[in-house]
N, C-alpha and C. Protein backbone atom coordinates (compact mmCIF):
# COMPACT_ATOMS: atom_id res chain seq x y z
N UNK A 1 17.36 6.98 27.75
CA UNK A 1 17.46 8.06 26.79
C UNK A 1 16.60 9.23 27.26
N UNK A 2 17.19 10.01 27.37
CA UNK A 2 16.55 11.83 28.00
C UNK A 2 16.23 12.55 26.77
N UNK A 3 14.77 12.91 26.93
CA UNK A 3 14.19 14.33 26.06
C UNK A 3 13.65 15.45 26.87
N UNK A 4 14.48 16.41 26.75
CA UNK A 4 13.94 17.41 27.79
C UNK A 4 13.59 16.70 28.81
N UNK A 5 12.37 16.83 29.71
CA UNK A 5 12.03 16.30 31.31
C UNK A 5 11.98 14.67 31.29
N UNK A 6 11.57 14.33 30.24
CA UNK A 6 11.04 12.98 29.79
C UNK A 6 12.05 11.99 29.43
N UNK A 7 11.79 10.84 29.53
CA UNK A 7 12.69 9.63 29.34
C UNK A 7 11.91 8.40 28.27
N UNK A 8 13.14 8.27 27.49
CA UNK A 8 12.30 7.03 26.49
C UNK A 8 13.26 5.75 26.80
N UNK A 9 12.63 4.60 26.96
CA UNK A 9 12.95 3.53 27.58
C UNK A 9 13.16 2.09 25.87
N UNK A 10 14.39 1.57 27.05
CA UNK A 10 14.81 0.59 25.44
C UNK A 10 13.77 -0.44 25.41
N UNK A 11 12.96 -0.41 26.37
CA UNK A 11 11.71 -1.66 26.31
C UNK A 11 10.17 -0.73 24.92
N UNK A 12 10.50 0.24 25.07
CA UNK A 12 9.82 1.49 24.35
C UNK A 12 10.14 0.95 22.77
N UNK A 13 11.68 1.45 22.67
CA UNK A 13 12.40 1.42 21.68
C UNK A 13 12.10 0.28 20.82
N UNK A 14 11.91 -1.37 21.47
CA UNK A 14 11.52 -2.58 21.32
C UNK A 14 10.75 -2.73 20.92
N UNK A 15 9.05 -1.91 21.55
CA UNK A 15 8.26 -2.35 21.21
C UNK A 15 7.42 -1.68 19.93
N UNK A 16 8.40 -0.17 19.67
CA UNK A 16 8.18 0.53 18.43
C UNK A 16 8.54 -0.13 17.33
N UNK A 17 9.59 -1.17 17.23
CA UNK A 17 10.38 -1.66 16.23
C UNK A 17 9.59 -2.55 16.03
N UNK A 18 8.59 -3.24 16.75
CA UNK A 18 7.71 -4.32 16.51
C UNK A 18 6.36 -3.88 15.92
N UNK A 19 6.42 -2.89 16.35
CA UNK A 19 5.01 -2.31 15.93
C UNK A 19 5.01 -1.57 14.25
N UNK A 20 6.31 -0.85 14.38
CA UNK A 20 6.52 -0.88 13.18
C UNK A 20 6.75 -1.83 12.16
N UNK A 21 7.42 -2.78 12.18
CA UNK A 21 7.59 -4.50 11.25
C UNK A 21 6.13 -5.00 11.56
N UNK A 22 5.12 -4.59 12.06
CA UNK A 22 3.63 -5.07 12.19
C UNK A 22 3.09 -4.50 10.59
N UNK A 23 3.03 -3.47 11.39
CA UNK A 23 2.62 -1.88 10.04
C UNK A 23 3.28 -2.38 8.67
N UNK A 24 4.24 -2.26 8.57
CA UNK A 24 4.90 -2.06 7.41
C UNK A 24 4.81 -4.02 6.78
N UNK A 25 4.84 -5.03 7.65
CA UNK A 25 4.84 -5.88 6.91
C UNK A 25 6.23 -6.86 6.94
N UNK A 26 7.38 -6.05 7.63
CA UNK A 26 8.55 -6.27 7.58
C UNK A 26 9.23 -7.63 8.85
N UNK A 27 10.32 -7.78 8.39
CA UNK A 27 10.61 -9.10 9.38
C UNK A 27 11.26 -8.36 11.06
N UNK A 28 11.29 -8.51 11.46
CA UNK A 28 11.50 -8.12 13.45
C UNK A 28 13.04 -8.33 13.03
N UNK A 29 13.67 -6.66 13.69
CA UNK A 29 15.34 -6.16 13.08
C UNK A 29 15.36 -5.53 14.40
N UNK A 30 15.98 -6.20 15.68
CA UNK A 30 16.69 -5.61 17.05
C UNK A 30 18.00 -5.03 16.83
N UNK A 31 18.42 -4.98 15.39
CA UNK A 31 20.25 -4.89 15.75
C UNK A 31 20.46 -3.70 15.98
N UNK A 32 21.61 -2.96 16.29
CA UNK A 32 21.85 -1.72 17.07
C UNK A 32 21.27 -0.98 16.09
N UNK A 33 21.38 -0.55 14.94
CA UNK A 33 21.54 0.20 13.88
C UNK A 33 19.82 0.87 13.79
N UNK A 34 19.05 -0.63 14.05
CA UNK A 34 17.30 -0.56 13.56
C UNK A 34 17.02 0.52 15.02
N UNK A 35 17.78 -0.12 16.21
CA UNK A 35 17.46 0.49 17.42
C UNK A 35 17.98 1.98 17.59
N UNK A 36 19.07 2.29 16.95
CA UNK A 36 19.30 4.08 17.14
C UNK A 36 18.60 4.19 15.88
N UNK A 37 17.89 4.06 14.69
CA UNK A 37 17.05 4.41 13.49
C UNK A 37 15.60 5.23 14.55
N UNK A 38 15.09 3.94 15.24
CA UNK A 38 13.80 4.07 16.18
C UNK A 38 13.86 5.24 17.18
N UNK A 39 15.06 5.22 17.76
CA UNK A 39 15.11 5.94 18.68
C UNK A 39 15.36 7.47 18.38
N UNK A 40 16.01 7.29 16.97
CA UNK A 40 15.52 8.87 16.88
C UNK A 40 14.12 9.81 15.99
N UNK A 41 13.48 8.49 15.83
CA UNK A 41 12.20 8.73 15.21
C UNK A 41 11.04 8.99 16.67
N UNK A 42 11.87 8.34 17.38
CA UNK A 42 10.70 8.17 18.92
C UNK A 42 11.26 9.95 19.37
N UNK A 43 12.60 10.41 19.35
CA UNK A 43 12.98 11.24 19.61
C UNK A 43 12.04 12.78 19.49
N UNK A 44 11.88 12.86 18.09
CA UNK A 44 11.30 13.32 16.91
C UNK A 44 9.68 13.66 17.50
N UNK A 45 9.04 12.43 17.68
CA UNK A 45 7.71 12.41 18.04
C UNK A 45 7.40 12.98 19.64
N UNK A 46 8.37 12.75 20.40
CA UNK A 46 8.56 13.46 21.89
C UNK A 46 8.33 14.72 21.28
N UNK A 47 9.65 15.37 20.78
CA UNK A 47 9.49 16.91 20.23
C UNK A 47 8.19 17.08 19.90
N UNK A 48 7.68 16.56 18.96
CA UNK A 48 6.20 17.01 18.25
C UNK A 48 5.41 16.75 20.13
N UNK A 49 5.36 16.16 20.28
CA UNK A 49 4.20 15.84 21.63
C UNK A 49 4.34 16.74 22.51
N UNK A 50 5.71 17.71 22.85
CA UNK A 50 6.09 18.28 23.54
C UNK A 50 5.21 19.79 23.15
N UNK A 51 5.72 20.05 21.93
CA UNK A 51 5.02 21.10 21.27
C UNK A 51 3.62 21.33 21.20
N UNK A 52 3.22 19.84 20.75
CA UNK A 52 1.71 19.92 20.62
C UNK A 52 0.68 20.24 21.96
N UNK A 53 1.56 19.66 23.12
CA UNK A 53 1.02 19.79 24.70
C UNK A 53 0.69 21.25 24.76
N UNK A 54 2.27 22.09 24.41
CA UNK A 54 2.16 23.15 25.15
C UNK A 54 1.08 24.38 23.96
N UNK A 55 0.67 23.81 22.79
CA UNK A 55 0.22 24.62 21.72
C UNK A 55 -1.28 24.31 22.28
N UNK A 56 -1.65 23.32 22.39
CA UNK A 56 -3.00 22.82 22.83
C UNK A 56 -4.14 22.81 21.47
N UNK A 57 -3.14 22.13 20.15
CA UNK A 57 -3.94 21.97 18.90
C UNK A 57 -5.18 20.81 19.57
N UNK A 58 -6.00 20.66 18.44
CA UNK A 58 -7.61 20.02 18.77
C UNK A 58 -7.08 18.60 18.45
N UNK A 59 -7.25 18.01 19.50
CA UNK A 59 -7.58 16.32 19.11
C UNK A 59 -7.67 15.65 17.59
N UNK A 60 -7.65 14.72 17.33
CA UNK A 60 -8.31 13.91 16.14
C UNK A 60 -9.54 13.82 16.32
N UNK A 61 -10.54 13.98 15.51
CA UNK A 61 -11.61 13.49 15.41
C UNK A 61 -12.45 12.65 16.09
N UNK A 62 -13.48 12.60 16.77
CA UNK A 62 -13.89 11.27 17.29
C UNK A 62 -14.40 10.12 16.17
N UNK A 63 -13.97 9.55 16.54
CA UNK A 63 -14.11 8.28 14.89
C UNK A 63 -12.75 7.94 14.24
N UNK A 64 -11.76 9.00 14.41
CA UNK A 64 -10.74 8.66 13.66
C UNK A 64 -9.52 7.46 14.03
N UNK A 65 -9.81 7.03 15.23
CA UNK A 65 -9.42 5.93 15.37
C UNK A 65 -9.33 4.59 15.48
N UNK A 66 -10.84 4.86 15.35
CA UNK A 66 -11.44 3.36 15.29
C UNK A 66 -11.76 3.16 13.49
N UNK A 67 -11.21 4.06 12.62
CA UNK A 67 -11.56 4.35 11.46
C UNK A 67 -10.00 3.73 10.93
N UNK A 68 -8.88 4.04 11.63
CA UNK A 68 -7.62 3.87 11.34
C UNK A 68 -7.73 2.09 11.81
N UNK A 69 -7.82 2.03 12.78
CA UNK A 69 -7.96 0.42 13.22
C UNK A 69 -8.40 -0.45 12.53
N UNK A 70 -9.72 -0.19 11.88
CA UNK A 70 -10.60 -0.28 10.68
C UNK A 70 -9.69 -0.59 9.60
N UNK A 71 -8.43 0.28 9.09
CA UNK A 71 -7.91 0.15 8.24
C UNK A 71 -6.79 -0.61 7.93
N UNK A 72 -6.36 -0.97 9.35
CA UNK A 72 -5.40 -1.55 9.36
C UNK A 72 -6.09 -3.35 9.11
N UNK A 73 -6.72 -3.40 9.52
CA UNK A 73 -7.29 -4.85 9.68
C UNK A 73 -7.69 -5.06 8.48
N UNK A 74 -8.34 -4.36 7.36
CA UNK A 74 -8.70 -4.22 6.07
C UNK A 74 -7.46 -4.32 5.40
N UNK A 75 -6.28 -4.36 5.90
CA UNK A 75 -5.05 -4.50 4.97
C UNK A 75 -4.68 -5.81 4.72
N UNK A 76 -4.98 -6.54 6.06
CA UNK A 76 -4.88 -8.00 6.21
C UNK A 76 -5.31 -8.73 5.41
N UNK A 77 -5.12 -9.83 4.69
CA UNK A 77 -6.57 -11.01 4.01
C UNK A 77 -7.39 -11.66 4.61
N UNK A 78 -7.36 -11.66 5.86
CA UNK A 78 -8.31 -12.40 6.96
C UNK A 78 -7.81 -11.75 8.50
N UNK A 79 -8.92 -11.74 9.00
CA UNK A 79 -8.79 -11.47 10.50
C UNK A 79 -8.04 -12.71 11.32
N UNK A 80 -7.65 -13.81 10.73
CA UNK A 80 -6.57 -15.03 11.30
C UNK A 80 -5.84 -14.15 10.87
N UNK A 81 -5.01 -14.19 9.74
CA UNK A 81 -3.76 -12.97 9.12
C UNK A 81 -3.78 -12.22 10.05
N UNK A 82 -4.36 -11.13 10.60
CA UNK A 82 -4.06 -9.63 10.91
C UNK A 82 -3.99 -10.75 12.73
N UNK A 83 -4.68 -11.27 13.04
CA UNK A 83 -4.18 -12.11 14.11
C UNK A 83 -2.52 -12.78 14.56
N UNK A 84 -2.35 -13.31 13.06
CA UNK A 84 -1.39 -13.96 12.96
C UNK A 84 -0.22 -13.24 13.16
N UNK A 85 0.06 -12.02 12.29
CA UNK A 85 0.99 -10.87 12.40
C UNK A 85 0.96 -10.44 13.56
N UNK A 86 0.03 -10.28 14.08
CA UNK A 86 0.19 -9.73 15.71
C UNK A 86 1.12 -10.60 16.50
N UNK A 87 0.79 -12.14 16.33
CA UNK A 87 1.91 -12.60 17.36
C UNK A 87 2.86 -12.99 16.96
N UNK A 88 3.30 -12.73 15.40
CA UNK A 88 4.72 -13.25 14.54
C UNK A 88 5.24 -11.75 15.09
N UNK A 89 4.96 -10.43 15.57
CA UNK A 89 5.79 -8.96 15.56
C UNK A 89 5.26 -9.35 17.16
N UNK A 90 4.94 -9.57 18.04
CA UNK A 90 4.99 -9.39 19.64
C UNK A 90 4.13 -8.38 20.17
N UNK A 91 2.59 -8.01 19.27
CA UNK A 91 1.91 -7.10 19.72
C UNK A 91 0.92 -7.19 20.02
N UNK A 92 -0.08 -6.37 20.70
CA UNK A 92 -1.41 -6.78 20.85
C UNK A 92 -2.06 -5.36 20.41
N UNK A 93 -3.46 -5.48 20.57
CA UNK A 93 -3.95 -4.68 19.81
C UNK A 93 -4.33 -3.45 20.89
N UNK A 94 -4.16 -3.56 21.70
CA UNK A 94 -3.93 -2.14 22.59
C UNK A 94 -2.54 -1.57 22.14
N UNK A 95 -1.71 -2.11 22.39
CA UNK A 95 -0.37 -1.33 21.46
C UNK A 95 -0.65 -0.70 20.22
N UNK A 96 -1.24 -1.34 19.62
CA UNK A 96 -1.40 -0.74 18.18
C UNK A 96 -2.51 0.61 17.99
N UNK A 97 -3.36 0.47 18.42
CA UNK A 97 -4.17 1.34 18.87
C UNK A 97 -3.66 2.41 19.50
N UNK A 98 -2.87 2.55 20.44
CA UNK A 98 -1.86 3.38 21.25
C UNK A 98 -0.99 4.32 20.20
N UNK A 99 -0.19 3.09 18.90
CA UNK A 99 0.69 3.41 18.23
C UNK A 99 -0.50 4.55 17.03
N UNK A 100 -1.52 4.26 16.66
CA UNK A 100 -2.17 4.52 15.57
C UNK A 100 -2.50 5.98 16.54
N UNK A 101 -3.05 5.86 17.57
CA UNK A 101 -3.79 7.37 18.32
C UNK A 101 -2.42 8.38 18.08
N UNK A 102 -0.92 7.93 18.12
CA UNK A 102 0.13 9.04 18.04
C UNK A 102 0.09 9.03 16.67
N UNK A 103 0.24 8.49 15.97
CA UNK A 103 0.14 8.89 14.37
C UNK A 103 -0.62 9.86 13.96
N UNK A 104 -2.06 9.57 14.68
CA UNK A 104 -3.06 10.22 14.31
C UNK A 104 -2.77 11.83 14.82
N UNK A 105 -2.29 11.91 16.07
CA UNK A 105 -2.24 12.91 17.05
C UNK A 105 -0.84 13.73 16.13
N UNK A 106 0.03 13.21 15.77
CA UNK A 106 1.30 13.66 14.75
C UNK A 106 0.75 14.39 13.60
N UNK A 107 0.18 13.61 12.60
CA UNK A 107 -0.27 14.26 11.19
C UNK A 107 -1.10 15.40 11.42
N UNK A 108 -2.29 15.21 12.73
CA UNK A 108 -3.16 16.39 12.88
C UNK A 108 -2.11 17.76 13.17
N UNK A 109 -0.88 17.39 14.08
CA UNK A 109 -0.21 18.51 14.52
C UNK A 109 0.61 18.87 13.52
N UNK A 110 0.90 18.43 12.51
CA UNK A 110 1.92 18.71 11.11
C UNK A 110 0.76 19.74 9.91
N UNK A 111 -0.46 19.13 10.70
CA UNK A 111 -1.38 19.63 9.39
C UNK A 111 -1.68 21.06 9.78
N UNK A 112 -1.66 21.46 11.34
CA UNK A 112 -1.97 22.55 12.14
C UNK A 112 -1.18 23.28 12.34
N UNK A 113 0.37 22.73 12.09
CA UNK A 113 1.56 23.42 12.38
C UNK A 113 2.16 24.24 11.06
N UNK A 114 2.09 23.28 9.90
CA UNK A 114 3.01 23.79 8.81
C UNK A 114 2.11 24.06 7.61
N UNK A 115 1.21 23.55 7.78
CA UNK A 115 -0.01 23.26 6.16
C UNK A 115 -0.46 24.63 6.25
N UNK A 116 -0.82 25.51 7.16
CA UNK A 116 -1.57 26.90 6.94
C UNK A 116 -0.39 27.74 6.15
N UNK A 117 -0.86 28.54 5.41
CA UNK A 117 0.41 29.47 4.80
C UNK A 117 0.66 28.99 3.29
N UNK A 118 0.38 27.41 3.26
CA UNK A 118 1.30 27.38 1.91
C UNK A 118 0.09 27.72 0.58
N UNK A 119 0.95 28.10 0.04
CA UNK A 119 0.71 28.02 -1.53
C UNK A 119 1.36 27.83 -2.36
N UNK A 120 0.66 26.70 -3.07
CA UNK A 120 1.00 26.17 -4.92
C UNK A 120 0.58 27.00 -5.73
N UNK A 121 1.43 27.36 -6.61
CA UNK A 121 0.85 28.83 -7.90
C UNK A 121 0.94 27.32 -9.03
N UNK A 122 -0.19 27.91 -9.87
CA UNK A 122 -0.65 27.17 -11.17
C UNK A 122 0.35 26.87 -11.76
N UNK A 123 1.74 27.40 -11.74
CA UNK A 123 3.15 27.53 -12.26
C UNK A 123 3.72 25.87 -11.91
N UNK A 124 3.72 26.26 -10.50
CA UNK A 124 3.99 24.99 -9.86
C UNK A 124 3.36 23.78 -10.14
N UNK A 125 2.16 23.95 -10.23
CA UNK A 125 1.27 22.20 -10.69
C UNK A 125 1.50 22.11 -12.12
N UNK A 126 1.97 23.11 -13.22
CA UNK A 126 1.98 22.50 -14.29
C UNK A 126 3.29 22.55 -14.70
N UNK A 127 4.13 22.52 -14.05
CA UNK A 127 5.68 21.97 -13.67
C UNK A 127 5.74 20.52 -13.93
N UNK A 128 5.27 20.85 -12.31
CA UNK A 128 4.71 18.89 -11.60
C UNK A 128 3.74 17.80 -12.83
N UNK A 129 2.65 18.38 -13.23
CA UNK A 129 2.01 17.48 -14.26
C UNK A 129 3.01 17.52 -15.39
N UNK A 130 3.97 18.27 -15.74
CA UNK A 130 4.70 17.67 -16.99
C UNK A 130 5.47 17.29 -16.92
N UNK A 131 5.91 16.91 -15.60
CA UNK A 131 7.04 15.73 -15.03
C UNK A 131 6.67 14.43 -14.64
N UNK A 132 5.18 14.20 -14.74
CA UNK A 132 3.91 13.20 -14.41
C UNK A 132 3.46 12.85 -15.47
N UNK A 133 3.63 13.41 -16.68
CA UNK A 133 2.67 13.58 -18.16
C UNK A 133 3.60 12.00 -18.46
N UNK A 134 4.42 11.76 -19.18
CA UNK A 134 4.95 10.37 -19.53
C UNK A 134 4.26 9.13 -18.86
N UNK A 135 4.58 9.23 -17.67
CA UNK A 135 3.91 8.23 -17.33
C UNK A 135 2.22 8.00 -16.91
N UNK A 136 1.78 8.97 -16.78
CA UNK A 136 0.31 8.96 -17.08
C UNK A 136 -0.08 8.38 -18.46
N UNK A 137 0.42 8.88 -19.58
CA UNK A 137 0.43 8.36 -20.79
C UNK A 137 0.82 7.13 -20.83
N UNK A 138 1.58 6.39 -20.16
CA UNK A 138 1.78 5.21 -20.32
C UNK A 138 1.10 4.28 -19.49
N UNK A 139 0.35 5.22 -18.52
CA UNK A 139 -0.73 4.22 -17.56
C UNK A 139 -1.92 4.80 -18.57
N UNK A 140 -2.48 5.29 -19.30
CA UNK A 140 -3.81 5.42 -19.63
C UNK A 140 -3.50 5.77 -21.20
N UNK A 141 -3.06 4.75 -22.04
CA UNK A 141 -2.62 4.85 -23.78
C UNK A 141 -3.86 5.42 -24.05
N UNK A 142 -3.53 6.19 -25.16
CA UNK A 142 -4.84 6.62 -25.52
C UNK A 142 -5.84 7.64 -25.31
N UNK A 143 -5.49 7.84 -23.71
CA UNK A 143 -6.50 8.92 -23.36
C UNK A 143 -6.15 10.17 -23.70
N UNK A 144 -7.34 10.95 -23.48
CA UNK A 144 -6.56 12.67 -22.99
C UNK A 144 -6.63 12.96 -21.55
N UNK A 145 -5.60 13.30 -21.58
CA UNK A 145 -5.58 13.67 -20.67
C UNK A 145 -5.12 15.04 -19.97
N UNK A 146 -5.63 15.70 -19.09
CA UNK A 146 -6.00 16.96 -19.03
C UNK A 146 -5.35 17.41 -17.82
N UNK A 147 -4.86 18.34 -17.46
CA UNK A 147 -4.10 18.77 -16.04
C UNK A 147 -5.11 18.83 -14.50
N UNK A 148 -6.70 19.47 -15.46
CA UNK A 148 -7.34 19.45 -14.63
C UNK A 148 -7.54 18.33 -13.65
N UNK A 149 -7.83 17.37 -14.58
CA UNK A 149 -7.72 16.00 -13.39
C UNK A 149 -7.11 15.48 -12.66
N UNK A 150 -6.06 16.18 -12.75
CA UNK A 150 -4.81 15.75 -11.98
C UNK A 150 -4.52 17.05 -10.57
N UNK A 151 -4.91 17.75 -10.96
CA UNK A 151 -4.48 19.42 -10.17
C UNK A 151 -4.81 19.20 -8.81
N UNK A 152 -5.86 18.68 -8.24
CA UNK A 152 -5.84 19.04 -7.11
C UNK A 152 -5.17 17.51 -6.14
N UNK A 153 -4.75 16.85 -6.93
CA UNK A 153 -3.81 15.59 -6.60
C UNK A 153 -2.43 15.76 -6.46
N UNK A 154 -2.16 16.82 -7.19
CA UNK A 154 -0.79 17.35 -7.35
C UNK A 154 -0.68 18.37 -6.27
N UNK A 155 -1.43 19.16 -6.44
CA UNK A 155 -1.29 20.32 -5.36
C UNK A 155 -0.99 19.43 -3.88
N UNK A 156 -2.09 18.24 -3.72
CA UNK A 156 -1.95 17.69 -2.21
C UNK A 156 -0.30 17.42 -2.02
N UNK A 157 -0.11 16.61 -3.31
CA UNK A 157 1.49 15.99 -3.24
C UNK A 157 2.35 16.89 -2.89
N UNK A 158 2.01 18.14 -3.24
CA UNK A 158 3.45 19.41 -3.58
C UNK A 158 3.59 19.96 -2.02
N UNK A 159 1.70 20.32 -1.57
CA UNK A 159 1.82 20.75 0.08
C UNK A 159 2.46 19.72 0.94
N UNK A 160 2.46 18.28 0.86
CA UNK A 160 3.04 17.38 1.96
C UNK A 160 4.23 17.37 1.71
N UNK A 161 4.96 17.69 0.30
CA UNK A 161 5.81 18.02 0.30
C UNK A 161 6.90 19.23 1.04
N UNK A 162 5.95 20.27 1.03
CA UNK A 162 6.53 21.22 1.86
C UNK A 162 6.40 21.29 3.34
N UNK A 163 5.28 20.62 3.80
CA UNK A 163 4.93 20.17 5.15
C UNK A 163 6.29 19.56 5.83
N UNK A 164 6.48 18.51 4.63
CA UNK A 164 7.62 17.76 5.33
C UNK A 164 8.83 18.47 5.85
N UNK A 165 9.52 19.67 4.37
CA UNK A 165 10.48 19.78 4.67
C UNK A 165 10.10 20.72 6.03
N UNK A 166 9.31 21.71 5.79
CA UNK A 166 9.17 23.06 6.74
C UNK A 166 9.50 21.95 8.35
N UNK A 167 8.88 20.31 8.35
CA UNK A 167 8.65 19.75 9.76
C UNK A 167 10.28 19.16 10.26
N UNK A 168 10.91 19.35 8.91
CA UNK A 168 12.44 18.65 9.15
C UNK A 168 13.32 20.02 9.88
N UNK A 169 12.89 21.24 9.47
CA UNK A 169 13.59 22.28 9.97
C UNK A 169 13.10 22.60 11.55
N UNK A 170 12.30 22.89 11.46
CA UNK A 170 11.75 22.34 12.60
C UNK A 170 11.75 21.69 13.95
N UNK A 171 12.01 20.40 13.50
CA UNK A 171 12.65 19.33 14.49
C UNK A 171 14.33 19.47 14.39
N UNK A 172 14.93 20.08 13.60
CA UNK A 172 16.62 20.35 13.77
C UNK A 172 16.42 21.47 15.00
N UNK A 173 15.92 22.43 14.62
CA UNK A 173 15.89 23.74 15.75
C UNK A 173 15.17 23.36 17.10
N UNK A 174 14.17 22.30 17.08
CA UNK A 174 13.96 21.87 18.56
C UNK A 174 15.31 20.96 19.34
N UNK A 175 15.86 20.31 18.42
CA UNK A 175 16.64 19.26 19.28
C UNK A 175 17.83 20.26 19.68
N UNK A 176 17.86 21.70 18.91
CA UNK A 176 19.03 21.95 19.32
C UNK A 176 18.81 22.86 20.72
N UNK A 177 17.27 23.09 20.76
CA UNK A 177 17.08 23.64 22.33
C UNK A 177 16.33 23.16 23.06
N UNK A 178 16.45 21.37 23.12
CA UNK A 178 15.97 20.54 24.08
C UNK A 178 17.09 19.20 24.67
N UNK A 179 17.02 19.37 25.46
CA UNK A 179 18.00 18.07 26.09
C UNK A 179 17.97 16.48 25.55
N UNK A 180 18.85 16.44 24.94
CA UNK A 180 18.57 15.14 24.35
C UNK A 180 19.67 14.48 24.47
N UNK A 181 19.57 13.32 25.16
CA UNK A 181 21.03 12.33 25.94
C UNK A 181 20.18 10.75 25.68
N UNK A 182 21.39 10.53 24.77
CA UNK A 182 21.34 8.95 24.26
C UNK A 182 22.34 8.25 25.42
N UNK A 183 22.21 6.80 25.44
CA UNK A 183 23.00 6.21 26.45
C UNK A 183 23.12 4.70 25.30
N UNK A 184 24.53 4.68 25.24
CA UNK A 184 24.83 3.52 24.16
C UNK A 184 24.35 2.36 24.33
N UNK A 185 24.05 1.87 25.84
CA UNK A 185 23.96 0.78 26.30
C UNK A 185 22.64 0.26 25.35
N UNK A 186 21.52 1.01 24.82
CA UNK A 186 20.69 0.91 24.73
C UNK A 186 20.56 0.61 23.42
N UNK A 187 21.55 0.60 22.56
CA UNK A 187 21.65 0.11 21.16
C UNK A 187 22.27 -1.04 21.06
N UNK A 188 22.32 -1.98 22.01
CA UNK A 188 22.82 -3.19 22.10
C UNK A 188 21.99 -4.02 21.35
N UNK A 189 22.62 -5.13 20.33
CA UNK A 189 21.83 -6.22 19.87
C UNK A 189 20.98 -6.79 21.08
N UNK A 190 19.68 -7.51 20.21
CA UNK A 190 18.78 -7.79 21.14
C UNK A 190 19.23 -9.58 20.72
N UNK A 191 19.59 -10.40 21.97
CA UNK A 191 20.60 -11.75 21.53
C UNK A 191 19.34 -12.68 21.14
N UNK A 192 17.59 -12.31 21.48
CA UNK A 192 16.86 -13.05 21.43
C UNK A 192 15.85 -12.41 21.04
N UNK A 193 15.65 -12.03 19.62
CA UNK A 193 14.35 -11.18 19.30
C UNK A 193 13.46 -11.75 18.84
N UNK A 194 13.31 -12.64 18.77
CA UNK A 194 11.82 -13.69 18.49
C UNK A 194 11.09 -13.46 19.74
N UNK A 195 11.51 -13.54 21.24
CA UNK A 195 10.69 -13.51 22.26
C UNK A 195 10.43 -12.02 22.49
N UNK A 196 9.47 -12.20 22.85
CA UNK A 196 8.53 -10.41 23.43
C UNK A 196 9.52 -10.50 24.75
N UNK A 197 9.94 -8.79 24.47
CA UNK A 197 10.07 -8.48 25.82
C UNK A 197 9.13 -8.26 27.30
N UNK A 198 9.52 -9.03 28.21
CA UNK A 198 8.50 -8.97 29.37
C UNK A 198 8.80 -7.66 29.81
């Protein structure tokens, strides 16, 4: 599979799908369908990496990955568990680490790319809180409850909201002026997905 100069490989494709059913919790899905799903999410993240190279936004944090690693293992109930999942999905923890540094390296470039500019008018959050008001009331009977407490929770929700879409337009107008060649072969069922690919 071709992105612009770059090539993404179905052993790639494989080991995203594992890494993702790690993350998420989910059972290991090789069939064609999970594999062109991946591949155009891997697609997606080329674009962003491509961009981000040539923009030369600032790193993540130092700490922020061993902070994310941190978190992932804290999701587990035991370090056997977060062990265990590793070799029920086919991963090790350099992969994951690898997988978590692009995440990290993604959100920073979404936050640098699209987040400057926006604004929520007071209009907007008290839209949003009275489309939130019912069920707040029904998580907290009784209380009062006040917009203030909610406002700058809402505002976050409303900007990632627009982050997203502004990042979906975005990635339509890159793919349409970057080379991007799928090869079918590569969405083939995997006949044996319990075993790690060598």
């Amino acid at each position: 599979m071709v992105v612009g100069n770059g090539v993404i490989t179905e052993s790639q494709i494989v080991r995203e799908i594992r890494l993702t059913a790690f993350q998420n919790g989910e059972p290991l899905d090789f069939s064609a369908a999970s594999k062109r799903k991946m591949a155009e999410r891997l697609v997606d993240q080329r674009l962003i990496q491509i961009e981000n190279d040539i923009s030369l936004y600032p790193p993540p944090p130092a700490g922020a990955l061993d902070q994310a690693l941190a978190e992932e293992k804290a999701r587990s109930s035991s370090p056997a568990k977060f062990q265990e999942e590793m070799k029920r999905t086919g991963i090790d923890e350099k992969e994951l680490m690898a997988r978590l540094q692009r995440q990290l390296t993604i959100l920073r470039f979404l936050d640098f790319r699209f987040r400057p500019g926006i604004q929520i008018s007071d209009e907007e959050i008290g839209v949003e809180f009275e489309k939130r008001l019912p069920e707040l009331r029904k998580a907290h009977p009784g209380a009062v409850i006040s917009i203030n407490d909610y406002r700058t929770e809402i505002e976050d929700a409303l900007i990632a909201e627009r982050v997203d879409k502004a990042s979906e337009v975005w990635l339509k107008q890159a793919r349409e002026h970057t080379r991007v060649e799928f090869k079918t072969s590569v969405f083939a069922p995997d006949p044996a997905p319990q075993e790690k690919a060598k």
